[in-house]
PDB file of N, CA and C in Angstrom:
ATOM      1  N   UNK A   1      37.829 128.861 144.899  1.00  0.00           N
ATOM      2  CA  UNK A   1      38.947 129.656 145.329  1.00  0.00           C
ATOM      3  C   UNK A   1      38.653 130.339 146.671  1.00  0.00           C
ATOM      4  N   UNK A   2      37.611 130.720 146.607  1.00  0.00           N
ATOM      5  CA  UNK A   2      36.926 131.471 148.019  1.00  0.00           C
ATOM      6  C   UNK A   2      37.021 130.330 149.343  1.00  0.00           C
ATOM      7  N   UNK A   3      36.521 128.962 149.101  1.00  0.00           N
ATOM      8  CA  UNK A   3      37.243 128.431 149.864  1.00  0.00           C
ATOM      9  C   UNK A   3      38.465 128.143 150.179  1.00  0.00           C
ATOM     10  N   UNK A   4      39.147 127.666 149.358  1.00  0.00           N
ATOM     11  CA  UNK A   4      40.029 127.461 149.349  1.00  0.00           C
ATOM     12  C   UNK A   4      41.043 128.730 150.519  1.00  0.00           C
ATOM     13  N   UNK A   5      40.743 129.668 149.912  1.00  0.00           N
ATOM     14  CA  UNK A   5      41.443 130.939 151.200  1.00  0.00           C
ATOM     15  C   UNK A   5      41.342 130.991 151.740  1.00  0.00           C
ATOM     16  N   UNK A   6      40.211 130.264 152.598  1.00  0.00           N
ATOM     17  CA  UNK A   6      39.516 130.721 153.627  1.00  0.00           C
ATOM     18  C   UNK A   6      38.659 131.831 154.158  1.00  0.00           C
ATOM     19  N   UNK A   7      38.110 132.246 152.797  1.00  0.00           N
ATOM     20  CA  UNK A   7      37.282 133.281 152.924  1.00  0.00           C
ATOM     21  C   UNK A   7      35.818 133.078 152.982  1.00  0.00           C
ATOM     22  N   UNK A   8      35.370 131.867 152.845  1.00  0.00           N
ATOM     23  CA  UNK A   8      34.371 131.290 152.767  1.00  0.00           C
ATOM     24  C   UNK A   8      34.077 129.840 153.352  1.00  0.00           C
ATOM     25  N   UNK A   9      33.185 129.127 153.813  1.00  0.00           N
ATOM     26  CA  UNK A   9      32.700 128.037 154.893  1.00  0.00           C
ATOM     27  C   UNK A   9      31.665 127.407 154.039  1.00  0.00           C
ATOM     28  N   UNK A  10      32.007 126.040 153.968  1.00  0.00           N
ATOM     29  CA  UNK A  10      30.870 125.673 153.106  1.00  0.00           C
ATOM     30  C   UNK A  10      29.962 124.144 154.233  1.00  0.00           C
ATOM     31  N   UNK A  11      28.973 123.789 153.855  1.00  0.00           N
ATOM     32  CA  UNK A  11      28.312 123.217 154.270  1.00  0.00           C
ATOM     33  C   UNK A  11      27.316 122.327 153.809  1.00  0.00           C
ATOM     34  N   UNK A  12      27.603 121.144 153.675  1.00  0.00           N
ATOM     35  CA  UNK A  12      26.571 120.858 152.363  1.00  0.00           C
ATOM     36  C   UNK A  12      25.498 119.687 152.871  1.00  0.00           C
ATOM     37  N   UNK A  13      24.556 119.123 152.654  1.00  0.00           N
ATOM     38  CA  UNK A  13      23.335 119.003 152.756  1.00  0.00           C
ATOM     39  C   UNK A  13      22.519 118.441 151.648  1.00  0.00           C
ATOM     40  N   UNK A  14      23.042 117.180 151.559  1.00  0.00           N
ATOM     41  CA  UNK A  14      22.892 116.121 150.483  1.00  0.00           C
ATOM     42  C   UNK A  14      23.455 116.837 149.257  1.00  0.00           C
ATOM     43  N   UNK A  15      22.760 117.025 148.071  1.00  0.00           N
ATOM     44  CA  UNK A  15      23.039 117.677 147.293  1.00  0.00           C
ATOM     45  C   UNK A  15      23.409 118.883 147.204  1.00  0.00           C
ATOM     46  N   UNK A  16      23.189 119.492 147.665  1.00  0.00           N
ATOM     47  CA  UNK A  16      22.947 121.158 148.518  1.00  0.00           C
ATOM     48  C   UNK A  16      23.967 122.198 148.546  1.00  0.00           C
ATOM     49  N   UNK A  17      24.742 122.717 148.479  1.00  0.00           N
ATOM     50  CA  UNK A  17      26.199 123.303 149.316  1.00  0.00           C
ATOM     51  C   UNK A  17      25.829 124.865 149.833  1.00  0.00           C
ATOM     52  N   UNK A  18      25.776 125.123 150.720  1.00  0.00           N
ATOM     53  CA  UNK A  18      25.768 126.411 151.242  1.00  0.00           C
ATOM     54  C   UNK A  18      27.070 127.082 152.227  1.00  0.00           C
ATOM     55  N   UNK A  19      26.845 128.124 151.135  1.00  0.00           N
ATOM     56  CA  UNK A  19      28.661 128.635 151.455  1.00  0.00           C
ATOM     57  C   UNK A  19      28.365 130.119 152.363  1.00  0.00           C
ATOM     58  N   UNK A  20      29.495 130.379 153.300  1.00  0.00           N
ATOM     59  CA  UNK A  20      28.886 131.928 154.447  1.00  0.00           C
ATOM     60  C   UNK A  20      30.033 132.073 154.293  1.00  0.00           C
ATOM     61  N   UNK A  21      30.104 133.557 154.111  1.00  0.00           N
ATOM     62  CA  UNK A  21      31.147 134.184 154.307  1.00  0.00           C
ATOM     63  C   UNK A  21      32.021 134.269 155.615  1.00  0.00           C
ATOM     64  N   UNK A  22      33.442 134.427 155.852  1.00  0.00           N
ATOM     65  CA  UNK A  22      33.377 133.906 156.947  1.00  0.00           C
ATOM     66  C   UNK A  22      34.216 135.276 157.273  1.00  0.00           C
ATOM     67  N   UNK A  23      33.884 136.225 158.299  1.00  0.00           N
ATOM     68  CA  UNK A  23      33.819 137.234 158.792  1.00  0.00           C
ATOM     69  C   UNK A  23      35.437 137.780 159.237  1.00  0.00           C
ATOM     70  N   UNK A  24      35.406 137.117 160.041  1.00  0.00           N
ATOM     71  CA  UNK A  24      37.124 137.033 160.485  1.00  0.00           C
ATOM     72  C   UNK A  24      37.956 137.012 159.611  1.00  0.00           C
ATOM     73  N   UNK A  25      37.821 135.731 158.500  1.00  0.00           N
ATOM     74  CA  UNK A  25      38.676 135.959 157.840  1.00  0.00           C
ATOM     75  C   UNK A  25      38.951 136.847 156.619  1.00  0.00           C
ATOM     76  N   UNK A  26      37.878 137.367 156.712  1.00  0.00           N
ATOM     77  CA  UNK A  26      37.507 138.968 155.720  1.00  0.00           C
ATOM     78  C   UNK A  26      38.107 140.198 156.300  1.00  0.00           C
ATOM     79  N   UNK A  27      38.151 140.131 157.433  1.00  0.00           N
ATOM     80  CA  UNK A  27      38.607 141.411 157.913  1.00  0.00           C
ATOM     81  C   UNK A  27      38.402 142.607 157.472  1.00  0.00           C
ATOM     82  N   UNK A  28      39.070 143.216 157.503  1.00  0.00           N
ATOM     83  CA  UNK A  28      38.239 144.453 156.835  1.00  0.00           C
ATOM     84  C   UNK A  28      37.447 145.091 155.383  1.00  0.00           C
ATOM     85  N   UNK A  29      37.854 143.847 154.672  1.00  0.00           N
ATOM     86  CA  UNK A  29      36.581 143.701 154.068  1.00  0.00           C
ATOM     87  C   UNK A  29      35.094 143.078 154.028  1.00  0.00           C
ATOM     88  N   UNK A  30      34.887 142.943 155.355  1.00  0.00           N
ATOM     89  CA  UNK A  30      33.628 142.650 155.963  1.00  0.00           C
ATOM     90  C   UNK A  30      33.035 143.481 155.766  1.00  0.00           C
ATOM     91  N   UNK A  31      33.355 144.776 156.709  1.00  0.00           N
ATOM     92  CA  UNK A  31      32.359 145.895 156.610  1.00  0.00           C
ATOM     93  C   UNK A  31      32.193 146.420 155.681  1.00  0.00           C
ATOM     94  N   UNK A  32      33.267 146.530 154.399  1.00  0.00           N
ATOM     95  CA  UNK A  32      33.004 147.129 152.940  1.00  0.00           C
ATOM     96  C   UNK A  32      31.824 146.061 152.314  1.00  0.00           C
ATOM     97  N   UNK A  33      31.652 145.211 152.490  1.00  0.00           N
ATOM     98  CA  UNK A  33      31.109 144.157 151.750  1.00  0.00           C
ATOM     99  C   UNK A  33      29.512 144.783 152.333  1.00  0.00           C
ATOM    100  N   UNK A  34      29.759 144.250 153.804  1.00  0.00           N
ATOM    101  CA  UNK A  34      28.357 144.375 154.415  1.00  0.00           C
ATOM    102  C   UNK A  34      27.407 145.336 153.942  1.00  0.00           C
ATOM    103  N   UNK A  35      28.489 146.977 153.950  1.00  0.00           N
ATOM    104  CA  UNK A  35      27.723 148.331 153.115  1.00  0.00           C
ATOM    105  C   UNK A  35      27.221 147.975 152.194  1.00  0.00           C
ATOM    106  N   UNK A  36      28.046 147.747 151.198  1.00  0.00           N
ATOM    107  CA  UNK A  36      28.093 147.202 150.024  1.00  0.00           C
ATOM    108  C   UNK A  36      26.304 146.556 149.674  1.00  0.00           C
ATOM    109  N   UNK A  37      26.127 145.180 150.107  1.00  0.00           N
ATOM    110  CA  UNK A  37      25.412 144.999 149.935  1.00  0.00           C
ATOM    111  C   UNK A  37      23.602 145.459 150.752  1.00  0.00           C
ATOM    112  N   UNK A  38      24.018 146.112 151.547  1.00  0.00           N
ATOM    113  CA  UNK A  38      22.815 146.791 152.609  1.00  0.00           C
ATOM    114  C   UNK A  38      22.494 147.757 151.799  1.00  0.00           C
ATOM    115  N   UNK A  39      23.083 148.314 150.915  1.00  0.00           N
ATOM    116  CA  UNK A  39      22.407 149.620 150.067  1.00  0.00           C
ATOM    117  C   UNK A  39      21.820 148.762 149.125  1.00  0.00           C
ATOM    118  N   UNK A  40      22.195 147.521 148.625  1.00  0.00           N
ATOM    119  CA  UNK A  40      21.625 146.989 147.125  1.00  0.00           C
ATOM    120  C   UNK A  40      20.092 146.763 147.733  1.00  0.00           C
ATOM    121  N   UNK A  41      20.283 145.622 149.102  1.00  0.00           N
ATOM    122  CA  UNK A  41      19.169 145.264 149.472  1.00  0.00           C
ATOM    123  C   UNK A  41      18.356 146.417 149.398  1.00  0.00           C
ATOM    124  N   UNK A  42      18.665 147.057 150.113  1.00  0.00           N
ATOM    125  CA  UNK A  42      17.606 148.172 150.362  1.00  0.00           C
ATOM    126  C   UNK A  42      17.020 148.820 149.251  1.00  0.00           C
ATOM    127  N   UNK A  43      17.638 148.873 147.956  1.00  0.00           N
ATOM    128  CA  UNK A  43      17.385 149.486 146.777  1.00  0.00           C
ATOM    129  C   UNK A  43      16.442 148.204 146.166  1.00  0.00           C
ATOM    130  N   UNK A  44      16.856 146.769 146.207  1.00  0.00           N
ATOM    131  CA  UNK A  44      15.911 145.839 145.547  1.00  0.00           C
ATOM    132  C   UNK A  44      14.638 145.767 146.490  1.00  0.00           C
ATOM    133  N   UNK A  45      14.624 146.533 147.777  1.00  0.00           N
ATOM    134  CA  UNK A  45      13.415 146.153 148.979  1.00  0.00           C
ATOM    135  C   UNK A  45      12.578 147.516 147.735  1.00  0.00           C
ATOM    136  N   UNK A  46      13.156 148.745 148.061  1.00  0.00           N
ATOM    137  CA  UNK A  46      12.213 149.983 147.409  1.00  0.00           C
ATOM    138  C   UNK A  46      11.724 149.510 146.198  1.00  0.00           C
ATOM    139  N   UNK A  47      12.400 148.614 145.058  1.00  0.00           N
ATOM    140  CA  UNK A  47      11.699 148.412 143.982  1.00  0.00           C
ATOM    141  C   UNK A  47      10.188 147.728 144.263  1.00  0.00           C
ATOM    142  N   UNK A  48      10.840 146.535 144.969  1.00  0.00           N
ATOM    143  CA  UNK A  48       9.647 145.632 145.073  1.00  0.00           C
ATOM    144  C   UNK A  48       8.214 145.662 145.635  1.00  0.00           C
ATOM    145  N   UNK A  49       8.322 146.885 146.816  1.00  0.00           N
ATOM    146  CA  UNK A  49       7.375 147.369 147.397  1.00  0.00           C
ATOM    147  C   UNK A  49       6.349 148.815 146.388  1.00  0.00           C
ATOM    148  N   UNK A  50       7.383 148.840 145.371  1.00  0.00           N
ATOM    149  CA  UNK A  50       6.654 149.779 144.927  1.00  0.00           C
ATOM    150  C   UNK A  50       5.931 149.266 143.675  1.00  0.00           C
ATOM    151  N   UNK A  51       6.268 147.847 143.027  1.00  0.00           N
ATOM    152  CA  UNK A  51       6.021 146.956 142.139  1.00  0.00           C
ATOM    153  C   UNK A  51       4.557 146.349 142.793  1.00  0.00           C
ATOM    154  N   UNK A  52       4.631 145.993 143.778  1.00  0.00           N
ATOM    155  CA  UNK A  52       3.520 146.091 144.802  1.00  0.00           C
ATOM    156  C   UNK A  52       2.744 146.900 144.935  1.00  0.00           C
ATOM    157  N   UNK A  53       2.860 147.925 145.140  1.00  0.00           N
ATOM    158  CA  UNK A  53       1.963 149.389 145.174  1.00  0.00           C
ATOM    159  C   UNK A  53       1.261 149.226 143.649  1.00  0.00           C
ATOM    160  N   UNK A  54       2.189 148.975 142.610  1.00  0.00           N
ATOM    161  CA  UNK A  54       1.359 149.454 141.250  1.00  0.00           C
ATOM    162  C   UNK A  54       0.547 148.103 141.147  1.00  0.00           C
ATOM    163  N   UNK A  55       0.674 146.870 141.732  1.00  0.00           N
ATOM    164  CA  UNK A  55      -0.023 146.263 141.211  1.00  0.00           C
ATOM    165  C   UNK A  55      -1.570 146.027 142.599  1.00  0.00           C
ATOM    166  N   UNK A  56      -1.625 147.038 143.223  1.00  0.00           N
ATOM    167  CA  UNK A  56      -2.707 146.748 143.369  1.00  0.00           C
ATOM    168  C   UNK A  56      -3.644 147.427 143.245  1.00  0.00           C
ATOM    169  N   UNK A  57      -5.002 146.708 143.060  1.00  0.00           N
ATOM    170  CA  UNK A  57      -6.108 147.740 142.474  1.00  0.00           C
ATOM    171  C   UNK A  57      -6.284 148.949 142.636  1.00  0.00           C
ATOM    172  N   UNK A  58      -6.136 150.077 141.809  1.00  0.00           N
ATOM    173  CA  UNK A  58      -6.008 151.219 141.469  1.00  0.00           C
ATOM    174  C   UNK A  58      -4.826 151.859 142.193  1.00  0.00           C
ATOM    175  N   UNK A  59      -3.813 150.872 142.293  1.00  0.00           N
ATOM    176  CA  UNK A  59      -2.885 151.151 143.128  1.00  0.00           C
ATOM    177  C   UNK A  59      -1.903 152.077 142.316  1.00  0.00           C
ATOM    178  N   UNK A  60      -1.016 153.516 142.804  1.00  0.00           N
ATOM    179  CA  UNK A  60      -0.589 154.231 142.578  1.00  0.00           C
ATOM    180  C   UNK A  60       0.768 154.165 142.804  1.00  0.00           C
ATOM    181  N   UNK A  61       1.674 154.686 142.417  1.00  0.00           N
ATOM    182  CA  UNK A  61       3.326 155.152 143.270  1.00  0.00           C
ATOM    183  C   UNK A  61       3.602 156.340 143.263  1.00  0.00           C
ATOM    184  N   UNK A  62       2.590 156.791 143.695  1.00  0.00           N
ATOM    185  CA  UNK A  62       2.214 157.650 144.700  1.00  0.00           C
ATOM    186  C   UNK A  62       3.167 158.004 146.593  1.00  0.00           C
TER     187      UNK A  62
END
């Protein structure tokens, strides 16, 4: 459906399909989206680095 609207670009690569959002035609839900997901990242970056921290030797989260 996302293609289909034109809200999405797909590209495929033998078996493959890789789909991008396609900016323009999001319009202003680009930038809601973009937020959107820049806080998740950033929240799955803090987990992982700190999953990191505990796992190394005598490593603290601290």
């Amino acid at each position: 459906m996302l293609r289909e609207s034109g809200l999405v670009t797909l590209r495929q690569d033998g078996k493959k399909r890789f789909y991008r959002a396609d900016r323009e035609a999001l319009g202003p839900l680009a930038a809601y989206l973009q937020s959107m997901w820049a806080t998740r990242l950033d929240t799955l970056a803090e987990l992982a680095e700190a999953a990191e921290r505990a796992q190394r030797p005598g490593g603290t989260d601290s």
